[in-house]
Protein backbone atom coordinates (compact mmCIF):
# COMPACT_ATOMS: atom_id res chain seq x y z
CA UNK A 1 3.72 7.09 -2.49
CA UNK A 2 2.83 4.65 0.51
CA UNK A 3 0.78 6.48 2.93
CA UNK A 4 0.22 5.36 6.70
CA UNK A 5 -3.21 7.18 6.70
CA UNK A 6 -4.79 7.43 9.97
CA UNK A 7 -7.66 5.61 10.20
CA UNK A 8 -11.43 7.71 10.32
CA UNK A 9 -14.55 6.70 10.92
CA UNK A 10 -17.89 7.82 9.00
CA UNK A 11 -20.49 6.13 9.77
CA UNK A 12 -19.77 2.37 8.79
CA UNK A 13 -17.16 3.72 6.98
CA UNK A 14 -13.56 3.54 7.52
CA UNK A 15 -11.55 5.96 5.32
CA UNK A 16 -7.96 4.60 5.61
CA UNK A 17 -7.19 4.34 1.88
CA UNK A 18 -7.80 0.58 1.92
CA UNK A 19 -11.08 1.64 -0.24
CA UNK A 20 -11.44 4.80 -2.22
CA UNK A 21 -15.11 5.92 -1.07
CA UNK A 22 -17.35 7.80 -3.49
CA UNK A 23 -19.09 11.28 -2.76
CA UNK A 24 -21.63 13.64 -3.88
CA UNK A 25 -23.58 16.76 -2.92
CA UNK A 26 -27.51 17.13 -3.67
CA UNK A 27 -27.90 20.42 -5.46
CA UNK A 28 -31.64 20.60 -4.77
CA UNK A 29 -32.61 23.85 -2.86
CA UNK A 30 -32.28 23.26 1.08
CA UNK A 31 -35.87 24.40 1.45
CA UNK A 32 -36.82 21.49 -0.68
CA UNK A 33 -36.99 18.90 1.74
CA UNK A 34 -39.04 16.09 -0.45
CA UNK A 35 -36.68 16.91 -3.50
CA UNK A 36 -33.68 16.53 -1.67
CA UNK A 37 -34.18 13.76 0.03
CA UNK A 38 -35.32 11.78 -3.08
CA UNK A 39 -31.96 12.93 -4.98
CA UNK A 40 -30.67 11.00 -1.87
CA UNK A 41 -32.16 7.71 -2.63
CA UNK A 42 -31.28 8.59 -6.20
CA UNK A 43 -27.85 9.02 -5.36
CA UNK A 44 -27.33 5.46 -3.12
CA UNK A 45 -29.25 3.69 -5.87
CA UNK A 46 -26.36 5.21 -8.68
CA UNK A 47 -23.70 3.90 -5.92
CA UNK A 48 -22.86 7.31 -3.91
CA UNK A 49 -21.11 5.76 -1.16
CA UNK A 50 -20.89 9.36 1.05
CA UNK A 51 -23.09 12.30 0.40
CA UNK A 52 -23.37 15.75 1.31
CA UNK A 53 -26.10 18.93 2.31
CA UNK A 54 -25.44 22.08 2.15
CA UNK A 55 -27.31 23.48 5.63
CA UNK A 56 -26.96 27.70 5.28
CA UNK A 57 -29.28 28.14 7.85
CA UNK A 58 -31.80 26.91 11.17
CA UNK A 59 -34.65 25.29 8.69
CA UNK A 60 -31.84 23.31 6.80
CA UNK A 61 -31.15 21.22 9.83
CA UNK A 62 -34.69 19.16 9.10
CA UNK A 63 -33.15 17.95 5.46
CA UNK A 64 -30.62 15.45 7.93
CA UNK A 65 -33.76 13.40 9.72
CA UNK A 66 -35.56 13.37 6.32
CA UNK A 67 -32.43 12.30 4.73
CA UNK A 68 -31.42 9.18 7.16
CA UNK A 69 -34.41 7.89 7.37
CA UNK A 70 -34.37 6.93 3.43
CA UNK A 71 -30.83 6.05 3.25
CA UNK A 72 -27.92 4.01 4.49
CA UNK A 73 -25.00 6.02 3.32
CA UNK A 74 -23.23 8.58 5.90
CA UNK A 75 -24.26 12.19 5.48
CA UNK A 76 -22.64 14.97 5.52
CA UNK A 77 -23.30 18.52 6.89
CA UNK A 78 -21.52 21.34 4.80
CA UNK A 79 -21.57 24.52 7.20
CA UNK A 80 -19.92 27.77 6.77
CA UNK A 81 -19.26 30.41 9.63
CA UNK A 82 -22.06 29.42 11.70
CA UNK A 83 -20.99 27.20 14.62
CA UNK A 84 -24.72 26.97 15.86
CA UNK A 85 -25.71 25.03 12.86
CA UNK A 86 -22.82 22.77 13.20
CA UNK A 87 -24.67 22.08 16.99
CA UNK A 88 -27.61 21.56 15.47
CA UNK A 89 -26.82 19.45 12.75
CA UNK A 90 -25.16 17.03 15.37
CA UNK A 91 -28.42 16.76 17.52
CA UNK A 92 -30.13 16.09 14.68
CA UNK A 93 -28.10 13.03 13.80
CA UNK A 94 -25.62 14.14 10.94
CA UNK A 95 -22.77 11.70 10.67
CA UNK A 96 -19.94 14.11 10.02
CA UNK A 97 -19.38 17.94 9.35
CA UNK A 98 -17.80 19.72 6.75
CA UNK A 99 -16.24 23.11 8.51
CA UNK A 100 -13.59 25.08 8.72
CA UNK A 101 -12.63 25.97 12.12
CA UNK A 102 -11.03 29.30 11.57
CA UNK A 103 -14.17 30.67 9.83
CA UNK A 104 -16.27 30.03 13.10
CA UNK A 105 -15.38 32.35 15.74
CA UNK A 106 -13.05 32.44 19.00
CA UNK A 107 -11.45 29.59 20.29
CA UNK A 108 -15.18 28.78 22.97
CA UNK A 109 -17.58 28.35 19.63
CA UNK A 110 -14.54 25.68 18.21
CA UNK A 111 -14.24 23.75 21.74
CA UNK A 112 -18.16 23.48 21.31
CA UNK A 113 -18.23 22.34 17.99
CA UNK A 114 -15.40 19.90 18.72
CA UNK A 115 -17.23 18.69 22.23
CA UNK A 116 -20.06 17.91 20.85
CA UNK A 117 -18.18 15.85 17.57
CA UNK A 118 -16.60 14.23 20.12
CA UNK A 119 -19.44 12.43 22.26
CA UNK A 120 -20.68 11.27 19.64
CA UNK A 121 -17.85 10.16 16.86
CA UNK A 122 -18.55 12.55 14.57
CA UNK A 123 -15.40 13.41 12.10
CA UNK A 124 -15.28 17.07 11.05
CA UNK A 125 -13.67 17.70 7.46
CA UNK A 126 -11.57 20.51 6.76
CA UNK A 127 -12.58 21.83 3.42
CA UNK A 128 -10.32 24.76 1.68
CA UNK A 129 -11.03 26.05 -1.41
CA UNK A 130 -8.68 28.09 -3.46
CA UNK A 131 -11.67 30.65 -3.94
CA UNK A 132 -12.07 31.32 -0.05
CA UNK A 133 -8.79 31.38 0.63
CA UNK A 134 -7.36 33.98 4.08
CA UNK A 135 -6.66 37.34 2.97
CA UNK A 136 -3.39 37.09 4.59
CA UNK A 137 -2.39 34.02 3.09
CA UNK A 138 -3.29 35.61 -0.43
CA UNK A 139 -0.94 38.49 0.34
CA UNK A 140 1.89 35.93 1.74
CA UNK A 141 1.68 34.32 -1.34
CA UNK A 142 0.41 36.39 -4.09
CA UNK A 143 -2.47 34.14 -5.49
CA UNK A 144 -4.06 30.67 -3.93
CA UNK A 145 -0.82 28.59 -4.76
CA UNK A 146 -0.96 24.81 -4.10
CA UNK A 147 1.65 26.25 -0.46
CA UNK A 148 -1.06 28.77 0.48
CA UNK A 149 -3.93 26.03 -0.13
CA UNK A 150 -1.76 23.58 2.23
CA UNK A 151 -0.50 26.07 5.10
CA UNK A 152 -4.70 27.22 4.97
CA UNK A 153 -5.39 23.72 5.82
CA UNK A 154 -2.77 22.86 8.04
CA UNK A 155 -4.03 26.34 10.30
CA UNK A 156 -7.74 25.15 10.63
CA UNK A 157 -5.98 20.86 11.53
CA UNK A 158 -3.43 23.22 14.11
CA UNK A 159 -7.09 24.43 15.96
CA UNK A 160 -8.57 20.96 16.16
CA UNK A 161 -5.31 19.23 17.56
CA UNK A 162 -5.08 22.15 20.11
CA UNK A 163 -9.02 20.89 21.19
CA UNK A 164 -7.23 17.23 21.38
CA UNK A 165 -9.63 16.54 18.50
CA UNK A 166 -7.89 14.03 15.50
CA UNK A 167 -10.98 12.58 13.67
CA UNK A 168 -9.71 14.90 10.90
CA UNK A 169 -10.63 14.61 6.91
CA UNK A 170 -9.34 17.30 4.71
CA UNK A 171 -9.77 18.65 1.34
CA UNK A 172 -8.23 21.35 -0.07
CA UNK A 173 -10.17 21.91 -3.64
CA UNK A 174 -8.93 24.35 -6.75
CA UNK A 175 -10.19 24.81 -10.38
CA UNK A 176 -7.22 24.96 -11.62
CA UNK A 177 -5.83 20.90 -12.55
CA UNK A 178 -2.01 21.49 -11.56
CA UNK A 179 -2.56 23.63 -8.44
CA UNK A 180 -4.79 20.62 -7.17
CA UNK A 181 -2.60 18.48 -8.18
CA UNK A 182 0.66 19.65 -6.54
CA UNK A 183 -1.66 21.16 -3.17
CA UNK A 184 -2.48 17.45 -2.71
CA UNK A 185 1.32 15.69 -2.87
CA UNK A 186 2.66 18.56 -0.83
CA UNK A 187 -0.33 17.75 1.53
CA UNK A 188 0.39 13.96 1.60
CA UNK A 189 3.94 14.93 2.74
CA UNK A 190 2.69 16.85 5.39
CA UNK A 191 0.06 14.35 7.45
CA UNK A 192 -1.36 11.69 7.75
CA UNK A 193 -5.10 12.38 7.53
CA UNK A 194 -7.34 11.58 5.31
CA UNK A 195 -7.79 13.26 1.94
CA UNK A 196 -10.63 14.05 0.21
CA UNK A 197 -10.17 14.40 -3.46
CA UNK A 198 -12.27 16.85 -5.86
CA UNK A 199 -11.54 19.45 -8.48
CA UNK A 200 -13.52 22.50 -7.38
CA UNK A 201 -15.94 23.95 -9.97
CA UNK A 202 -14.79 22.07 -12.66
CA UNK A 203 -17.33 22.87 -14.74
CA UNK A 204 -20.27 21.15 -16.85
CA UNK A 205 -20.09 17.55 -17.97
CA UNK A 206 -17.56 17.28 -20.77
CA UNK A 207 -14.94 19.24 -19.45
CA UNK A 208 -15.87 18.50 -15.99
CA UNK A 209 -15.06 15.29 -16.45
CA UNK A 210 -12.11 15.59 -18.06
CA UNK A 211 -10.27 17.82 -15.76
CA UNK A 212 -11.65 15.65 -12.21
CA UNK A 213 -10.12 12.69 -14.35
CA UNK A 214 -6.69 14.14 -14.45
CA UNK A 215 -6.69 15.53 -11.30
CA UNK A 216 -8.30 12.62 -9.12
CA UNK A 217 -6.65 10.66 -11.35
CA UNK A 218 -3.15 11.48 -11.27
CA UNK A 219 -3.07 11.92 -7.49
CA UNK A 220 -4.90 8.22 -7.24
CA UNK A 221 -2.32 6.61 -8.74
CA UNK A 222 0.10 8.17 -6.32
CA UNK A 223 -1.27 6.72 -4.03
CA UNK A 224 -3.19 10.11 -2.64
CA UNK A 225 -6.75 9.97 -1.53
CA UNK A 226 -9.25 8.33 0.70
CA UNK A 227 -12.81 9.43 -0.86
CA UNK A 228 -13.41 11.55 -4.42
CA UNK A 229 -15.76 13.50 -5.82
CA UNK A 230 -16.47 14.64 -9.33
CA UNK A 231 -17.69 18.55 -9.51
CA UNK A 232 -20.28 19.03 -12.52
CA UNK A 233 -22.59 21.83 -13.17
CA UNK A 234 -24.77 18.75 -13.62
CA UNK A 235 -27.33 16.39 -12.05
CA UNK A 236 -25.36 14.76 -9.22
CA UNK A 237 -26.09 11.36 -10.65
CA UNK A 238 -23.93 11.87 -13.55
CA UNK A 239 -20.87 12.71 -10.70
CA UNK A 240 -21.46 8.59 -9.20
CA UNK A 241 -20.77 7.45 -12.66
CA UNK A 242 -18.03 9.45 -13.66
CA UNK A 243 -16.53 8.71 -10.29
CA UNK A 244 -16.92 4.55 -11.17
CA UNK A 245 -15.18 5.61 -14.65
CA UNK A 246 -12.04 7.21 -12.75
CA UNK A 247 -11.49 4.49 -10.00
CA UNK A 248 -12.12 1.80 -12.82
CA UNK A 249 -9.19 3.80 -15.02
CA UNK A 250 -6.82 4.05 -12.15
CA UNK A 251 -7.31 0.11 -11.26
CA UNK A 252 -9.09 0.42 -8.07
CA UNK A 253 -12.58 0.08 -8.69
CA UNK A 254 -14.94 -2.38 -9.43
CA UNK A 255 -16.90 -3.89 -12.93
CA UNK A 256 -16.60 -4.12 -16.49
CA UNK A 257 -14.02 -2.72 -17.83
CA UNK A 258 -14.40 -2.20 -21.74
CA UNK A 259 -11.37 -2.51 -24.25
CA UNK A 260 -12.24 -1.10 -27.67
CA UNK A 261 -10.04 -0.17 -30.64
CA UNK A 262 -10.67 3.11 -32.02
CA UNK A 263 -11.09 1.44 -35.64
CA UNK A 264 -9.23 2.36 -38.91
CA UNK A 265 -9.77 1.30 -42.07
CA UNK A 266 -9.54 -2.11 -41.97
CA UNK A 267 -12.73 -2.49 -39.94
CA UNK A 268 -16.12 -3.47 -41.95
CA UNK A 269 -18.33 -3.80 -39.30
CA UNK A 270 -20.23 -1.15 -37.07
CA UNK A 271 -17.81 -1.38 -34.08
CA UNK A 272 -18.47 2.07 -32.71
CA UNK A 273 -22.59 1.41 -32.45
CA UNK A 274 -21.62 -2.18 -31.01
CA UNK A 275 -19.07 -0.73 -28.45
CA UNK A 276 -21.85 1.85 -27.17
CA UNK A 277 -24.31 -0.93 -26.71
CA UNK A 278 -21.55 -3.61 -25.20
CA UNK A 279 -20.91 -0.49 -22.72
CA UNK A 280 -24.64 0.57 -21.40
CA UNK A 281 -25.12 -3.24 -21.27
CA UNK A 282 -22.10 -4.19 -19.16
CA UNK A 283 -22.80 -0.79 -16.79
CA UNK A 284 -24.13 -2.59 -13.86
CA UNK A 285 -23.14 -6.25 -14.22
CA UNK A 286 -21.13 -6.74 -10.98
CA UNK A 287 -18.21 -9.38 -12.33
CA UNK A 288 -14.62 -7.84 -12.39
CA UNK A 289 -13.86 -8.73 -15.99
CA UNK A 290 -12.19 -7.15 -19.25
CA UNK A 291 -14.26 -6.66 -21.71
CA UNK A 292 -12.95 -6.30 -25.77
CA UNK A 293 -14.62 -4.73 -28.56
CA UNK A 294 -12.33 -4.81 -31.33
CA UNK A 295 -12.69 -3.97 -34.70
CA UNK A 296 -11.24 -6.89 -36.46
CA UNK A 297 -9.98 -10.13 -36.59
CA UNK A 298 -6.42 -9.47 -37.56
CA UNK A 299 -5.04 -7.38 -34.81
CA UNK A 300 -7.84 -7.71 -32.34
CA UNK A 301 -7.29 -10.71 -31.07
CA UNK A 302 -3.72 -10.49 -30.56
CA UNK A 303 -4.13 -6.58 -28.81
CA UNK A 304 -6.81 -7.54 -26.66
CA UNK A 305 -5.06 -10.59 -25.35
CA UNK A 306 -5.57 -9.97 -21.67
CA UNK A 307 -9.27 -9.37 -21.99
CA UNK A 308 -11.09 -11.84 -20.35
CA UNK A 309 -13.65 -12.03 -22.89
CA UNK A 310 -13.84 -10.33 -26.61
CA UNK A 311 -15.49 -10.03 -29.97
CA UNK A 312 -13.74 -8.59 -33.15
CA UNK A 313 -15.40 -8.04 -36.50
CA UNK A 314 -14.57 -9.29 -39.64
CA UNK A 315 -16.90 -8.88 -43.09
CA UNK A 316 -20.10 -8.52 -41.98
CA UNK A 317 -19.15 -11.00 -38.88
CA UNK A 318 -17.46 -10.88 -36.01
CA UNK A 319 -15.69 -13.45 -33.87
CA UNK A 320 -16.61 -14.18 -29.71
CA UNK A 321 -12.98 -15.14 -28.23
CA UNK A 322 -11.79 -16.29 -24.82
CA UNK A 323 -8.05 -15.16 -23.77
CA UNK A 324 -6.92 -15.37 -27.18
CA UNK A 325 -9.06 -18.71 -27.92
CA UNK A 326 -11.85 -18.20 -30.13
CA UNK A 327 -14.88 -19.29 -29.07
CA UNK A 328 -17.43 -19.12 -32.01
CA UNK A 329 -18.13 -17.09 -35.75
CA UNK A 330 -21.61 -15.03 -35.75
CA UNK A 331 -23.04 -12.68 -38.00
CA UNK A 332 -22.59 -8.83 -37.01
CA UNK A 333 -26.45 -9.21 -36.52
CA UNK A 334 -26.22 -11.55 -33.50
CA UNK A 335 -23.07 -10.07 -31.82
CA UNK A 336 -24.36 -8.11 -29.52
CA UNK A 337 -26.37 -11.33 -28.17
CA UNK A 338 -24.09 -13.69 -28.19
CA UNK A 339 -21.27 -11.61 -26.58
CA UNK A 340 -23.85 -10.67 -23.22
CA UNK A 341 -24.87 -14.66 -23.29
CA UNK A 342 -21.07 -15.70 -22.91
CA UNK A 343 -20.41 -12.62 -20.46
CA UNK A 344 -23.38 -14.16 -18.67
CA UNK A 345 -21.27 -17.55 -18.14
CA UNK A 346 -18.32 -16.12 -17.32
């Protein structure tokens, strides 16, 4: 699917599915103001390009100065129901909200919400869970389907157009893979906004990952999407890197990207240590390059053909190769070494 997103602004950013932007949320307690804003830093450093605060109340609202005075990235205000903190969060600098219009009062607490977005280019995204979804829409449909999820959203987008507001981002977030899934193409048919990708409590980091990987996934190589992030019942941190894994698996992010055979029994040397190692050493070397680990000499070559750059084990050795050429012989022992010194050159 080609999309002709419309074009928002967050901050520096421009989400207009030119470049796929990476989120998170600190899960340190609001009250926690030195905490959070350290899991901040810790989240730019780990390359969290967007991130996001929960503010549930008045005292919340001093998290957003703490926050952007230590970092660059936008930040995000995630409000429920109470349009005053959605006031306060712009006067104290936020650089977009996370709201859902409908949840927020009559039709004079919107207009204020949406005035004061306004003067100062603030974009406010729609956020529907399947969890939270209207009653009515529940009994319309019988459960949070992926139509319910969409005709949610596409009420709360209705209220902003009517305040001649458009700087619109919306998510609309299940636990459940398919529901996501199909809620996002029939959303991408729909309009032209924005989309912000996520599976909704996807759960801890194993399966976590696994299910925000074939959900993000699937609807990234669509085409779908403008920013993602990975749910985990984790540390944050762990979300920027499996976020890097998924873009770099769907051929739109940047890096290493490692190519290793899952060995059989031809293999005699320890390919699944060396493919670990080859991996944590490659994590933040910023070249867009293929990477092989293979396990030996007879097929590895030949299968990992297209990597830029390779090793594959023989008896107690291994081989370095170049695009099919080989380069050089070394023992297993000085693999490792050899392989980062001619990554190094490359």
């Amino acid at each position: 699917m080609i999309r002709n997103v419309k074009p928002v602004k967050v901050k520096n950013l421009t989400l207009d599915g030119k470049k796929i932007y990476i989120q998170s949320m600190l899960n340190t307690p609001s009250t926690d103001i030195e905490g959070s804003v350290n899991q901040a830093v810790a989240l730019e450093k780990a390359g969290c390009e967007i991130v996001r605060a929960a503010i549930p109340d008045m005292e919340a609202v001093k998290l957003i100065p703490a926050i952007k005075e230590k970092v660059n990235i936008p930040l995000v205000a995630d409000i429920h129901f109470d349009y005053r903190l959605a006031l306060a969060s712009v006067d104290a600098g936020i650089d977009k909200i996370r709201i859902n219009p409908g949840n927020i009062g009559d039709m004079d607490r919107v207009k204020a919400v949406v005035n004061a977005c306004k003067n100062k280019n603030i974009p406010i995204r729609i956020g529907v869970n399947s969890g939270s979804l209207e009653k009515e829409l529940l009994a319309k449909y019988g459960s949070p389907t992926p139509e319910a999820l969409v005709e949610s959203a596409l009420k709360h987008v209705e209220i902003l157009e009517k305040c001649d507001f458009e700087d619109i981002v919306i998510s609309i977030k299940s636990s459940n893979v398919n529901t996501m899934i199909n809620a996002y193409r029939l959303l991408a048919e729909k309009c032209n906004y924005p989309l912000h990708l996520g599976v909704t409590e996807a759960g801890t980091e194993r399966m976590g990952i696994i299910k925000s990987a074939v959900g993000i996934g699937s609807l990234l190589v669509d085409g779908i999407g403008e920013t993602i992030r990975v749910s985990l019942t984790d540390t944050p941190v762990k979300e920027i890197a499996a976020a890097k894994d998924i873009l770099m698996a769907v051929g739109k992010g940047s890096g290493v990207k490692i190519v290793s055979c899952p060995t059989c029994g031809r293999t005699r040397i320890d390919l699944i240590s060396l493919a670990k190692k080859v991996e944590e050493l490659t994590r933040d070397v910023k070249k867009d390059i293929t990477v092989a680990v293979m396990g030996c000499v007879v097929n590895g070559i030949g299968e990992a053909g297209e990597a830029d750059i390779g090793i594959a084990g023989g008896d107690g050795c291994a081989v370095i190769f170049k695009k099919k050429e080989k380069i050089c012989k070394v023992s297993e022992e000085e693999a490792l070494s050899r392989l980062m010194e001619e990554i190094e050159k490359l």
